[in-house]
C-alpha atoms as a PDB file:
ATOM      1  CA  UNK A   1      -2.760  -6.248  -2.135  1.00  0.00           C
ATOM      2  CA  UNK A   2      -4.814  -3.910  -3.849  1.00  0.00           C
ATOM      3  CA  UNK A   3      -8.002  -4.497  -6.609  1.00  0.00           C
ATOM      4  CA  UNK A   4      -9.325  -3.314  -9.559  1.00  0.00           C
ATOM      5  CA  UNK A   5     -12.661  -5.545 -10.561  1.00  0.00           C
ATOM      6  CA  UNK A   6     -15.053  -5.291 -13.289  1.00  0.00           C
ATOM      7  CA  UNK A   7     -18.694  -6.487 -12.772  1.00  0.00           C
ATOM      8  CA  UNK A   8     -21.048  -7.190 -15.586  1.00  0.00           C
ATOM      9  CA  UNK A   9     -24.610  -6.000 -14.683  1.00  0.00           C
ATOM     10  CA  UNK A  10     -27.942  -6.917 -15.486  1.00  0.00           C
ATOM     11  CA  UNK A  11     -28.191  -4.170 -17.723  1.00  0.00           C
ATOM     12  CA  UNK A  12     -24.831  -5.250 -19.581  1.00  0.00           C
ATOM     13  CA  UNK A  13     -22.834  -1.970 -18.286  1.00  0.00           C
ATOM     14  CA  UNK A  14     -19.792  -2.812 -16.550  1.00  0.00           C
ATOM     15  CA  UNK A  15     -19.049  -1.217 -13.170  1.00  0.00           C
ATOM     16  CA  UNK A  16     -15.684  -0.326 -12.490  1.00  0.00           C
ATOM     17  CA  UNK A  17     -14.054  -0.477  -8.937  1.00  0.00           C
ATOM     18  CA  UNK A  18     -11.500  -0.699  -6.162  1.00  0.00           C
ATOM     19  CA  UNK A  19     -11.017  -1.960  -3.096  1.00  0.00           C
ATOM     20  CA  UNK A  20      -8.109  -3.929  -0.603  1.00  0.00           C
ATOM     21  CA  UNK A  21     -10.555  -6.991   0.137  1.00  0.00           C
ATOM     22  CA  UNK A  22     -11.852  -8.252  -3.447  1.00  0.00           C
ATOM     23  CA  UNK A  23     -14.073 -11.055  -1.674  1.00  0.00           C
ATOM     24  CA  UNK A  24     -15.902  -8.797   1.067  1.00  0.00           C
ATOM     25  CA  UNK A  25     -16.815  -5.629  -1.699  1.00  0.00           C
ATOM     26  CA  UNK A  26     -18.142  -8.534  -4.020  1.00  0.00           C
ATOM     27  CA  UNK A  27     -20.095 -10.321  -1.705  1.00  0.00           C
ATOM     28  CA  UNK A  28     -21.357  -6.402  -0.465  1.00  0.00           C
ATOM     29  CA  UNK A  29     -21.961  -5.963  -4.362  1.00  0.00           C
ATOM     30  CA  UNK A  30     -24.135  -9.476  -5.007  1.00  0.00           C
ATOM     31  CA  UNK A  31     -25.838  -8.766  -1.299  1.00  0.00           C
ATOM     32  CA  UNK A  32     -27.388  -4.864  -2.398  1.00  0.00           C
ATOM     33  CA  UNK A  33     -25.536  -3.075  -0.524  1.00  0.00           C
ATOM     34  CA  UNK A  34     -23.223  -1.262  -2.763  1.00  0.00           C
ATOM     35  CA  UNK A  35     -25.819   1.771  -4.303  1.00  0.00           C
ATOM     36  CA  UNK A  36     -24.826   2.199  -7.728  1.00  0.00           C
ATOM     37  CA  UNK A  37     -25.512  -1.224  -8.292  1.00  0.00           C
ATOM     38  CA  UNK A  38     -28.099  -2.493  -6.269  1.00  0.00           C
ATOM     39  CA  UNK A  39     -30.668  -2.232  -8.514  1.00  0.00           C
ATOM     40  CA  UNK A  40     -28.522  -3.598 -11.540  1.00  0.00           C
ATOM     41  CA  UNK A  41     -28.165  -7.059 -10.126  1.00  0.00           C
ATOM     42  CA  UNK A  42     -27.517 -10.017 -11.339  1.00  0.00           C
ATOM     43  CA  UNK A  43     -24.301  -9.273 -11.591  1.00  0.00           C
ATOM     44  CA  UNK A  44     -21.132 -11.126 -12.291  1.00  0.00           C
ATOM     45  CA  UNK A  45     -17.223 -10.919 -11.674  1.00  0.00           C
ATOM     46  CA  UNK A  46     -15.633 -10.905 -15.215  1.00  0.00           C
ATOM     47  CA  UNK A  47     -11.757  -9.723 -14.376  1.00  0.00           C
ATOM     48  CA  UNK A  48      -9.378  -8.247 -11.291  1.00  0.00           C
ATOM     49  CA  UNK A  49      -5.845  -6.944 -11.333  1.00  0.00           C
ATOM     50  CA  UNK A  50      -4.036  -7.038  -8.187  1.00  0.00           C
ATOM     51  CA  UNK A  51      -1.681  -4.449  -7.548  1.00  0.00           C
ATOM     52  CA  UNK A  52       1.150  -4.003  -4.213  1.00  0.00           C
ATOM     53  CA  UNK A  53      -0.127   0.035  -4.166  1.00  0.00           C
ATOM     54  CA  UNK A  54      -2.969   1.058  -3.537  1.00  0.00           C
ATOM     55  CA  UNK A  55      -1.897   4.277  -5.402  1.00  0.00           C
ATOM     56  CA  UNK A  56      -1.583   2.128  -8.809  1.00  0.00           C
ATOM     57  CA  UNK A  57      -4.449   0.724  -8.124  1.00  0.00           C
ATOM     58  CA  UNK A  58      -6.983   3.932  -7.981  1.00  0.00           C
ATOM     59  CA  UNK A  59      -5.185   5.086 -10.655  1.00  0.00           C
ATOM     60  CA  UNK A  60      -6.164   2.402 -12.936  1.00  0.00           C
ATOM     61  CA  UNK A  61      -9.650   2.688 -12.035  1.00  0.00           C
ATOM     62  CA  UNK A  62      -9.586   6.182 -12.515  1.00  0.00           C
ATOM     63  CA  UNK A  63      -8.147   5.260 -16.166  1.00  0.00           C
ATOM     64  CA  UNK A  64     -10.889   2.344 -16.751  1.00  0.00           C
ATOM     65  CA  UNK A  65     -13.294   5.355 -16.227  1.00  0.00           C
ATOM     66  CA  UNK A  66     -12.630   7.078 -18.370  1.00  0.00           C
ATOM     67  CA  UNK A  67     -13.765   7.005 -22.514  1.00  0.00           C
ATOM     68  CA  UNK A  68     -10.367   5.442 -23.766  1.00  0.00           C
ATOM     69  CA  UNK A  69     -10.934   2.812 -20.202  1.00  0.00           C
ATOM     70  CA  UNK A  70     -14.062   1.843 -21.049  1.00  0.00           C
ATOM     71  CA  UNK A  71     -13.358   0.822 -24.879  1.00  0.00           C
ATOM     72  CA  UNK A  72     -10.388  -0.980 -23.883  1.00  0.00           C
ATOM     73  CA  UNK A  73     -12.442  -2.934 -21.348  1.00  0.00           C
ATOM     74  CA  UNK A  74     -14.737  -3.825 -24.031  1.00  0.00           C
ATOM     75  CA  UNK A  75     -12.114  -4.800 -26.666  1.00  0.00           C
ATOM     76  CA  UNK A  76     -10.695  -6.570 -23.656  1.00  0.00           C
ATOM     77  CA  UNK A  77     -13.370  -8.935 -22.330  1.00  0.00           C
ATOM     78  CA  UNK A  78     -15.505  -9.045 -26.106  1.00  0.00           C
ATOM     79  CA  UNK A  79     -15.591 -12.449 -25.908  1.00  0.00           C
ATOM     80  CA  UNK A  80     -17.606 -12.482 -22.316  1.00  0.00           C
ATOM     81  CA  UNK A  81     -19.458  -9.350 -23.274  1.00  0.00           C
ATOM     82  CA  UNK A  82     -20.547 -11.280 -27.147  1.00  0.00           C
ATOM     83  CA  UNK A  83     -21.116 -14.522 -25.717  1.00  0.00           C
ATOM     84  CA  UNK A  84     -22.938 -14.239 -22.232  1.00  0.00           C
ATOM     85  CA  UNK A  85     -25.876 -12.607 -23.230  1.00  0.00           C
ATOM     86  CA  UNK A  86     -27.330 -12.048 -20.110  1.00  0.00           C
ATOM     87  CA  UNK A  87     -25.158 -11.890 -16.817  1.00  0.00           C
ATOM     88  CA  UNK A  88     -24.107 -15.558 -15.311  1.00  0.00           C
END
């Protein structure tokens, strides 16, 4: 199987990502050694989709990159992104 993940960071931007081993890349993301968000930890796991390709699943996170991705992300998780506040 194949991720796409979403991360809520400190800062309240959501980082957008994929990768074959969901538990390994998060633990490298919460550990500091991912770059583009080291310094924007905390950070939390707020969603995944799991796909079979690994060619569906770049191309969704090339979509949730994009302008139109990133407002449907928002619309999508509003409730987590109103309520939490801060990250955790």
């Amino acid at each position: 199987m194949y991720y796409v993940y979403v991360l809520k960071m400190k800062n309240g931007d959501l980082y957008k990502g994929s990768t074959k081993d969901l538990k390994r890349r998060y633990n490298e993301h919460l550990e500091g050694k991912v770059l583009s968000t080291k310094y924007k930890r905390p950070l939390v796991l707020i969603g995944y989709e799991a796909y079979i390709l690994e060619s569906d699943a770049r191309r969704r996170e090339r979509f949730l990159k994009t302008t139109e991705g990133l407002r449907l992300l928002k619309q999508q998780y509003r409730d987590i992104l109103m309520n939490s506040g801060g990250v955790g």
